[in-house]
Protein backbone atom coordinates (compact mmCIF):
# COMPACT_ATOMS: atom_id res chain seq x y z
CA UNK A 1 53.30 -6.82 9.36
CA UNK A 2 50.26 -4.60 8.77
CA UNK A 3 51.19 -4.50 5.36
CA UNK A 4 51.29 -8.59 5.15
CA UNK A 5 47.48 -8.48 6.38
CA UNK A 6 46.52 -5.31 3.53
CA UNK A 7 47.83 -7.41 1.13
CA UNK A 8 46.22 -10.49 1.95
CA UNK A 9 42.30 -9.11 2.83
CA UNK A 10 43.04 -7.50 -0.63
CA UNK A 11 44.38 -10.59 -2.84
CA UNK A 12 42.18 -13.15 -1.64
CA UNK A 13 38.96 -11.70 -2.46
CA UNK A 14 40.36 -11.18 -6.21
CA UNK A 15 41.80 -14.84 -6.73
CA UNK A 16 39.90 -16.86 -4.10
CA UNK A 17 43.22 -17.93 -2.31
CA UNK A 18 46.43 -16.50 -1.43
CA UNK A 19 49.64 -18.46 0.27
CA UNK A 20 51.93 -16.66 2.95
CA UNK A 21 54.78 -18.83 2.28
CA UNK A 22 56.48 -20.68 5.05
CA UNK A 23 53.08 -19.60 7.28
CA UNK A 24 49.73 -20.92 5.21
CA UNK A 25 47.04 -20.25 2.57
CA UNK A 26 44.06 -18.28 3.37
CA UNK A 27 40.86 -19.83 1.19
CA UNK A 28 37.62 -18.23 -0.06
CA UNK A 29 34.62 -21.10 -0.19
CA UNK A 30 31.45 -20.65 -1.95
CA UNK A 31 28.42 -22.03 -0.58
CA UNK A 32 25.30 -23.26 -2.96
CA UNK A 33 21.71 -22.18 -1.74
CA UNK A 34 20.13 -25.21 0.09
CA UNK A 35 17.38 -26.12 2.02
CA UNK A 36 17.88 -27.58 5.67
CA UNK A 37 15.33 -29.99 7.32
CA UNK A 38 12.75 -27.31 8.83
CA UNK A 39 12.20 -26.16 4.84
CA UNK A 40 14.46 -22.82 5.50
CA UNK A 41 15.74 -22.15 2.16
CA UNK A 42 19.80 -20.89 3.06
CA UNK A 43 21.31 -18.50 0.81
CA UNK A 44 24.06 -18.35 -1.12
CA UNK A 45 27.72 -17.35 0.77
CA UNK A 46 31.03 -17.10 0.79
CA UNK A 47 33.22 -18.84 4.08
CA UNK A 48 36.42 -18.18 4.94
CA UNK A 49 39.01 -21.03 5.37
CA UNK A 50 43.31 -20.97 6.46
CA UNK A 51 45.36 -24.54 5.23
CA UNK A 52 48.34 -24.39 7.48
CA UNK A 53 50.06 -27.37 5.34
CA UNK A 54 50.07 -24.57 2.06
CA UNK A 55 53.42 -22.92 3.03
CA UNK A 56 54.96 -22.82 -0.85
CA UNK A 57 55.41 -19.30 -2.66
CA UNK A 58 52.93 -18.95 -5.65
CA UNK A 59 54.69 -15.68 -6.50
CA UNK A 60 51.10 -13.41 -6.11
CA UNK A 61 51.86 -12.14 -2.71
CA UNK A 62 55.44 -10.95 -4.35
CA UNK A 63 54.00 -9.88 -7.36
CA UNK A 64 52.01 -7.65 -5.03
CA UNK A 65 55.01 -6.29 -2.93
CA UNK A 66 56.40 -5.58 -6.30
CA UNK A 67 53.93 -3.54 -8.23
CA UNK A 68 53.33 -1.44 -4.76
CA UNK A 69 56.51 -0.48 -3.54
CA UNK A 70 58.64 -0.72 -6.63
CA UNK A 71 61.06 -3.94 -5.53
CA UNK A 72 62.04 -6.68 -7.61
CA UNK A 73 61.42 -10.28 -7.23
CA UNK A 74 63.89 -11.29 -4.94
CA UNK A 75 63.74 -7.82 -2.76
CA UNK A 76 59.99 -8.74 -2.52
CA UNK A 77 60.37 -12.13 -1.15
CA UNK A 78 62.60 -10.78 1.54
CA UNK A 79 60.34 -8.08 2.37
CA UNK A 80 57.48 -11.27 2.79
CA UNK A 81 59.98 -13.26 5.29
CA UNK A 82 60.32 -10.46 7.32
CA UNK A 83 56.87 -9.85 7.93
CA UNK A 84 55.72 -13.42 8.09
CA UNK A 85 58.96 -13.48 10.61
CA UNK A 86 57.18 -10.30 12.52
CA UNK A 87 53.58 -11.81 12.68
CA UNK A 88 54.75 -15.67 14.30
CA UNK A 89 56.67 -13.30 16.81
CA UNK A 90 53.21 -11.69 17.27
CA UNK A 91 51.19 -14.74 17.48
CA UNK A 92 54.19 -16.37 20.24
CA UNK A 93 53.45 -13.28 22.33
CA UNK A 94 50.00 -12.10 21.87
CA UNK A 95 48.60 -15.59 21.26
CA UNK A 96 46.01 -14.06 18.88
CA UNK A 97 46.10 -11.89 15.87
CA UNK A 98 43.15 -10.54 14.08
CA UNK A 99 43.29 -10.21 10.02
CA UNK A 100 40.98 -7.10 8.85
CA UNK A 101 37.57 -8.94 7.00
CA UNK A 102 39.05 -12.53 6.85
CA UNK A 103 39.03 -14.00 10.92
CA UNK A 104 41.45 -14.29 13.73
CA UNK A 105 44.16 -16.36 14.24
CA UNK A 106 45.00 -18.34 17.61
CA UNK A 107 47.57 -20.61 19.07
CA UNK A 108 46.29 -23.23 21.11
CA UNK A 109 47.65 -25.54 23.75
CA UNK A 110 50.26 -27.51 21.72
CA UNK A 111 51.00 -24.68 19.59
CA UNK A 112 48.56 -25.60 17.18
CA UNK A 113 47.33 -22.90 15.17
CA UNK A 114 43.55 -22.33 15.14
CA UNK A 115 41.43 -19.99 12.31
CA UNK A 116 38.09 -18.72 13.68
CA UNK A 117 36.53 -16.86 10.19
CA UNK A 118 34.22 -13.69 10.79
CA UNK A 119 30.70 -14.60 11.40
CA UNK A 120 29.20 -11.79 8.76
CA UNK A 121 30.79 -11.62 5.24
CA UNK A 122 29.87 -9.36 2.31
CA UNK A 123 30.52 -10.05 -1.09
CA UNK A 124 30.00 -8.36 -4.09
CA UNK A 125 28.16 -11.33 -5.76
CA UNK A 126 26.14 -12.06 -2.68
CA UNK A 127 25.10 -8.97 -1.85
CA UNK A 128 21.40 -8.62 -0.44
CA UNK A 129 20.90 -12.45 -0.21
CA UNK A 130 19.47 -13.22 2.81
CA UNK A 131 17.83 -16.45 4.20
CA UNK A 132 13.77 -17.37 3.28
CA UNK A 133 11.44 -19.58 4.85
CA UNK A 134 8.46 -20.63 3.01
CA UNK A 135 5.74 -22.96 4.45
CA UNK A 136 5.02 -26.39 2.19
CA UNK A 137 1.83 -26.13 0.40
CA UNK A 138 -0.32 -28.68 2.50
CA UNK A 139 -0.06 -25.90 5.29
CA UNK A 140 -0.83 -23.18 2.53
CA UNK A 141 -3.83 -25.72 1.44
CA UNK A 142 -4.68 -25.88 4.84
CA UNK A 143 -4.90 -22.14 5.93
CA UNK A 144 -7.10 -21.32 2.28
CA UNK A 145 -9.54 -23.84 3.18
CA UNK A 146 -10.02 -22.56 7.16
CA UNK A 147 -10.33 -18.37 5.20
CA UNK A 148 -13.02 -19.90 2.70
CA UNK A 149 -15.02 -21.74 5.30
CA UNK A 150 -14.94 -18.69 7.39
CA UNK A 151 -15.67 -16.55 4.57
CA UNK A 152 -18.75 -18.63 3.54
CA UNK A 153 -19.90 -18.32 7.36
CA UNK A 154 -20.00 -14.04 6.99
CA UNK A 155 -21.99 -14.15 3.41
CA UNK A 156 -25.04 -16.49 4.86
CA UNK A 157 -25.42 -13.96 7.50
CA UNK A 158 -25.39 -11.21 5.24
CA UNK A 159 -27.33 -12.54 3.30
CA UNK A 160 -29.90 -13.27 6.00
CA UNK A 161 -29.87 -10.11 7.30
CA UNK A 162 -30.43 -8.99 3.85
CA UNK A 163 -33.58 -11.05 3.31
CA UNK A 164 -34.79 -9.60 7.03
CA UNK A 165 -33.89 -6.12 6.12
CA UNK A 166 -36.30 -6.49 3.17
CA UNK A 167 -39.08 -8.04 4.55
CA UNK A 168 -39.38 -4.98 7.35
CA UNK A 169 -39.20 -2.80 4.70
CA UNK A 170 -41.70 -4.28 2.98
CA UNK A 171 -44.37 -4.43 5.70
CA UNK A 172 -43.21 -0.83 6.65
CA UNK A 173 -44.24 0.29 2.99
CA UNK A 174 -47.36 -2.06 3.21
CA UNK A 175 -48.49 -0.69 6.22
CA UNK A 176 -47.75 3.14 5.55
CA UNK A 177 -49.81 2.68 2.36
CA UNK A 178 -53.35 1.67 3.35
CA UNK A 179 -55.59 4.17 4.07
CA UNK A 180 -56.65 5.57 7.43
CA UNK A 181 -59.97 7.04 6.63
CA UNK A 182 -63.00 4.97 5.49
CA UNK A 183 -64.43 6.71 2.13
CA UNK A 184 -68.39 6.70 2.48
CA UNK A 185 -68.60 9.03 -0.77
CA UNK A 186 -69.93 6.74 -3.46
CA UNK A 187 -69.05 8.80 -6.33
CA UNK A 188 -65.09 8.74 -5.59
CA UNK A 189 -62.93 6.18 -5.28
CA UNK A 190 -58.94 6.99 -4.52
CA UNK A 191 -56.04 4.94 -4.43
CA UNK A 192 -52.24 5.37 -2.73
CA UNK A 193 -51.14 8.33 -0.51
CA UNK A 194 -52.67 11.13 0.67
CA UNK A 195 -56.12 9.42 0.54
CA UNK A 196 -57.79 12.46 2.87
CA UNK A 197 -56.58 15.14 -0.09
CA UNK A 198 -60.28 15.70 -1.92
CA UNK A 199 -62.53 14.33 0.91
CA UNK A 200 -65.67 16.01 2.18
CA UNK A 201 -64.14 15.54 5.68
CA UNK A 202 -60.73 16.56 5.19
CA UNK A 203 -58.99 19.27 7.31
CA UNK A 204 -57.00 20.45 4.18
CA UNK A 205 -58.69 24.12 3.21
CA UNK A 206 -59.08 24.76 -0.15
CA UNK A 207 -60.09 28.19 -1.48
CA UNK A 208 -62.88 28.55 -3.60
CA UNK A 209 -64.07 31.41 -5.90
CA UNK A 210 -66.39 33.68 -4.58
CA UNK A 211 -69.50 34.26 -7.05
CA UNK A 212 -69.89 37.22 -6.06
CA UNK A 213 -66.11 39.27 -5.96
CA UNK A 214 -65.09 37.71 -8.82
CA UNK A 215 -61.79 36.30 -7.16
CA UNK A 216 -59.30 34.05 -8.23
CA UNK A 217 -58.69 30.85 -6.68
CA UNK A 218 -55.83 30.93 -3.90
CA UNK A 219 -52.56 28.88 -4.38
CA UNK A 220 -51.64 26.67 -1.94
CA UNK A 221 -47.75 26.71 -0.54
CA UNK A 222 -47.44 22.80 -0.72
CA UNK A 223 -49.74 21.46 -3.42
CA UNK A 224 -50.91 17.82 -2.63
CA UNK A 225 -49.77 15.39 -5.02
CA UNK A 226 -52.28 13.10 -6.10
CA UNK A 227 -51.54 9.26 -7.37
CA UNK A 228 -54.69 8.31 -8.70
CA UNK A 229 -58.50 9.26 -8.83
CA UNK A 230 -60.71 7.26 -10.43
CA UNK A 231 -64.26 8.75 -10.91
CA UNK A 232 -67.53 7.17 -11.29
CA UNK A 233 -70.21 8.55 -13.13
CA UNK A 234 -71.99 11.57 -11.69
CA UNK A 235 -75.58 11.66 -10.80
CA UNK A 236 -77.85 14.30 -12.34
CA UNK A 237 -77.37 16.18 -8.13
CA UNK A 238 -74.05 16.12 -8.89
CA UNK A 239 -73.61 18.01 -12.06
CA UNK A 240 -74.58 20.80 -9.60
CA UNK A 241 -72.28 20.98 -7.18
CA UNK A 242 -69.57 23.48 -8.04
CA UNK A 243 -66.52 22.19 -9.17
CA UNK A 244 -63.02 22.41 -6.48
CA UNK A 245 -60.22 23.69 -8.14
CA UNK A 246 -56.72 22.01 -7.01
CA UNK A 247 -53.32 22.74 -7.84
CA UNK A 248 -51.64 20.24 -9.25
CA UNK A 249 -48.36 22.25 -9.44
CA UNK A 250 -44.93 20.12 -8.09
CA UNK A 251 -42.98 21.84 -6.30
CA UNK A 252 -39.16 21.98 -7.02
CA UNK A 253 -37.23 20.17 -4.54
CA UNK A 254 -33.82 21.64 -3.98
CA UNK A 255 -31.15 19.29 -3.29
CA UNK A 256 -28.14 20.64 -1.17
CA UNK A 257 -24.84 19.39 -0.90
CA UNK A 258 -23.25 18.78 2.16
CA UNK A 259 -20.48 19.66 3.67
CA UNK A 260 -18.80 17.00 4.30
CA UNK A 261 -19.03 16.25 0.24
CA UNK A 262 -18.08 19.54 -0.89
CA UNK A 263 -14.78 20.24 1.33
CA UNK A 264 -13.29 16.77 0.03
CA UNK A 265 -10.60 17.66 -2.15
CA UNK A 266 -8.92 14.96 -4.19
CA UNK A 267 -4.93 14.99 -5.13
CA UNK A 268 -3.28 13.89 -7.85
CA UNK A 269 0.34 12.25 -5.93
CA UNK A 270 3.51 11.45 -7.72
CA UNK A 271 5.55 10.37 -4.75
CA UNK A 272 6.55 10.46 -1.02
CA UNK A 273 9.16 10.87 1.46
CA UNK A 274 9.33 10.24 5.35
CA UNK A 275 11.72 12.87 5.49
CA UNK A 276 11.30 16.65 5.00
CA UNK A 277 14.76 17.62 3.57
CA UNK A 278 14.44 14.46 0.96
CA UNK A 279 10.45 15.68 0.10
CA UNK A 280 11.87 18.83 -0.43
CA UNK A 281 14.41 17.70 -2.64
CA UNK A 282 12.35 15.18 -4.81
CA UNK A 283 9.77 18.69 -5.48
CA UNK A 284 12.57 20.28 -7.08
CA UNK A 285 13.31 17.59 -9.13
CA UNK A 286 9.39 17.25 -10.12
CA UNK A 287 9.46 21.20 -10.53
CA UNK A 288 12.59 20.75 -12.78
CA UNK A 289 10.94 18.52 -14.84
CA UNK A 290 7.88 20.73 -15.70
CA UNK A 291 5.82 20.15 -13.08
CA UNK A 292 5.36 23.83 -11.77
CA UNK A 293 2.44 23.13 -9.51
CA UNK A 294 3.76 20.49 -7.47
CA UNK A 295 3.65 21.18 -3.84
CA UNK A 296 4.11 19.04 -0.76
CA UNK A 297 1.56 17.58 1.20
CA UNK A 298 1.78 16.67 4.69
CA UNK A 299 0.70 14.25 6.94
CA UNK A 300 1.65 12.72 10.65
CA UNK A 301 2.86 10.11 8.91
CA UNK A 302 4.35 10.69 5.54
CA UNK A 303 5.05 14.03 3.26
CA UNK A 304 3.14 13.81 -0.28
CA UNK A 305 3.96 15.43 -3.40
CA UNK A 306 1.33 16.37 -5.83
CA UNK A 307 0.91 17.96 -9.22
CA UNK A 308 -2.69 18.48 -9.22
CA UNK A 309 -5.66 18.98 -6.88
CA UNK A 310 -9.29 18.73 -7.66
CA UNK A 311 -12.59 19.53 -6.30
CA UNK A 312 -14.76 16.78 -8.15
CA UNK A 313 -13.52 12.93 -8.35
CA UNK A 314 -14.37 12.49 -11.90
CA UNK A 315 -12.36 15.51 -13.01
CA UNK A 316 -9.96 13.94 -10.84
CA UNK A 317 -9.71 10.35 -12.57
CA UNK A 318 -10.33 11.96 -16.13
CA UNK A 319 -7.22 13.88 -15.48
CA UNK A 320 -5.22 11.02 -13.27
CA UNK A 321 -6.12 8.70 -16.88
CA UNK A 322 -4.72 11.17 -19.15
CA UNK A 323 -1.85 11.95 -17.01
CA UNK A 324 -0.50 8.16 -16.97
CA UNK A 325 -0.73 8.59 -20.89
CA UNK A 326 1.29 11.47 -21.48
CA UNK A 327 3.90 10.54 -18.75
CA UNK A 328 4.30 6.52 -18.70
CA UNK A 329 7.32 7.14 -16.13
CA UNK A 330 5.02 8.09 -13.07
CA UNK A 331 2.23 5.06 -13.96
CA UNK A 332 1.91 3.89 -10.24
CA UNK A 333 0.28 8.11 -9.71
CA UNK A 334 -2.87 7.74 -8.05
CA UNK A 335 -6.00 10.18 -6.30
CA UNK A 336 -5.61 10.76 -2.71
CA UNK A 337 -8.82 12.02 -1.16
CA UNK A 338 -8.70 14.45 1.54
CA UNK A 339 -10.96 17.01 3.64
């Protein structure tokens, strides 16, 4: 009998149908894609299906007895009556028999014979089809619409903060820029920052040369920086008042980099695993192909495999640009930027 059941879980997916004769066909269905009422899109599938009232021999279920164990046509069909003879002596005592794949058979009140097919069916052509639900576009229409309202709602205030940002930074700037101290000298007139920088009353000391040493004028550590001075003519008085040397020298301003910015490092990856023993694996390959400074880099979440690491970004995208020309097969690389 077990052999009946091998034979027919194996001949029906091949020709769609297969008759046990003087016991029924088993039937393979195929199902179009469709659509149901709530807009669920069904995919395609196969069904199984048993038609007690096909009880003739087609000769396939011989033909298989035959080619397996060697018999001829007639030893074959007596093999088949003695198992289909074995499985209704089954079914009278057990009430139920299960076929591997295809469903279960049952005898019900009245001896009628009942197929129940299994729920979850594979097949080849099939395979990886599963069931999609897509909204209709007026709900689509409807959700775009409610995202560019609320959208439109963030950008005014941005853009009103913005405009307030501006102002206050324009009345700070306003503000920091007018002079403190009233200028009563009426031979100079100054303009901008630093206004106190040349006047009579400032606090600022500036060395003058001694007439009677000889010495040089002394440099000041932070020279003042001067926007504009705008003279007016001197009086005959004033063409003898000695003359204030300044410094006009800028200073050079150092600019250091920070930390942060210089322990970034940025990594050229070519893939990633979940799993150590398959990241591990997938290095060798990369290693194998040429790649002999790949290495493995690790996170709580995922292990990374580069081929190059960088200290500056734009090295880093020159490099990740000529990369994805000389090696079309890993196009989807990309930087990874890490402390």
């Amino acid at each position: 009998m077990k052999r009946l059941i091998s034979h027919i879980s194996s001949l029906v997916l091949k020709h769609n149908c297969v008759i046990v004769p003087e016991f029924g066909g088993f039937i393979l269905n195929y199902n179009n894609a469709k659509i149901d009422n709530t807009g669920l899109i069904l995919s395609p599938k196969f069904t199984y299906a048993f038609n007690q009232n096909l009880k003739y021999n087609d000769g396939l279920l011989a033909e298989a007895y035959m080619n397996e164990e060697n018999l001829s046509y007639e030893a074959a069909c007596k093999e088949i009556a003695e198992d289909v003879k074995n499985l209704n002596v089954f079914l009278a005592s057990e009430g139920t028999l299960q076929i591997e794949n295809i469903g279960g058979l049952k005898i019900q009140e009245g001896g009628l014979l009942v197929f129940e097919p299994i729920e979850v069916f594979f097949h080849p052509s099939t395979f990886g089809c599963s069931d999609l639900s897509i909204r209709p576009l007026d709900q689509i229409m409807e959700v775009k619409s409610m995202v560019e309202t609320k959208r439109k709602h963030f950008d005014m205030k941005r853009v009103v903060s913005g405009a307030a940002a501006v102002a206050a930074a324009i009345a700070v700037f306003f503000i920091a820029s007018t002079p403190i101290n009233e200028n009563n000298d009426p031979y100079i007139h100054k303009s901008g920052f630093l206004t106190t920088v040349i006047h009579p009353n400032s606090n600022l000391n500036i060395a003058t040369p001694s007439a009677n040493t000889g010495e040089k004028p002394t440099v000041l550590d932070e020279p003042a920086l001067i926007s504009e001075v705008e003279t007016k003519q001197p009086s005959k008085e004033a063409d003898k008042i000695p003359a204030t040397p300044i410094n006009t020298a800028k200073k050079e301003v150092k600019v250091e980099v920070s930390d942060q910015a210089a322990n970034l490092r940025y990594y050229l990856i070519v893939g990633g695993e979940t799993d150590s023993h398959l990241a591990e694996r997938r290095l060798n390959q990369f290693k194998n192909q040429g790649f002999a400074n790949a290495h493995l880099l690790k996170s709580p979440d995922r292990i990374r495999i580069y081929v190059a690491a960088f200290n500056n970004k734009d090295s880093a995208d020159s490099y990740l640009v000529q990369f994805k020309k000389n090696h079309p097969k890993y196009s989807d690389a990309w930087i990874l930027t890490k402390k």
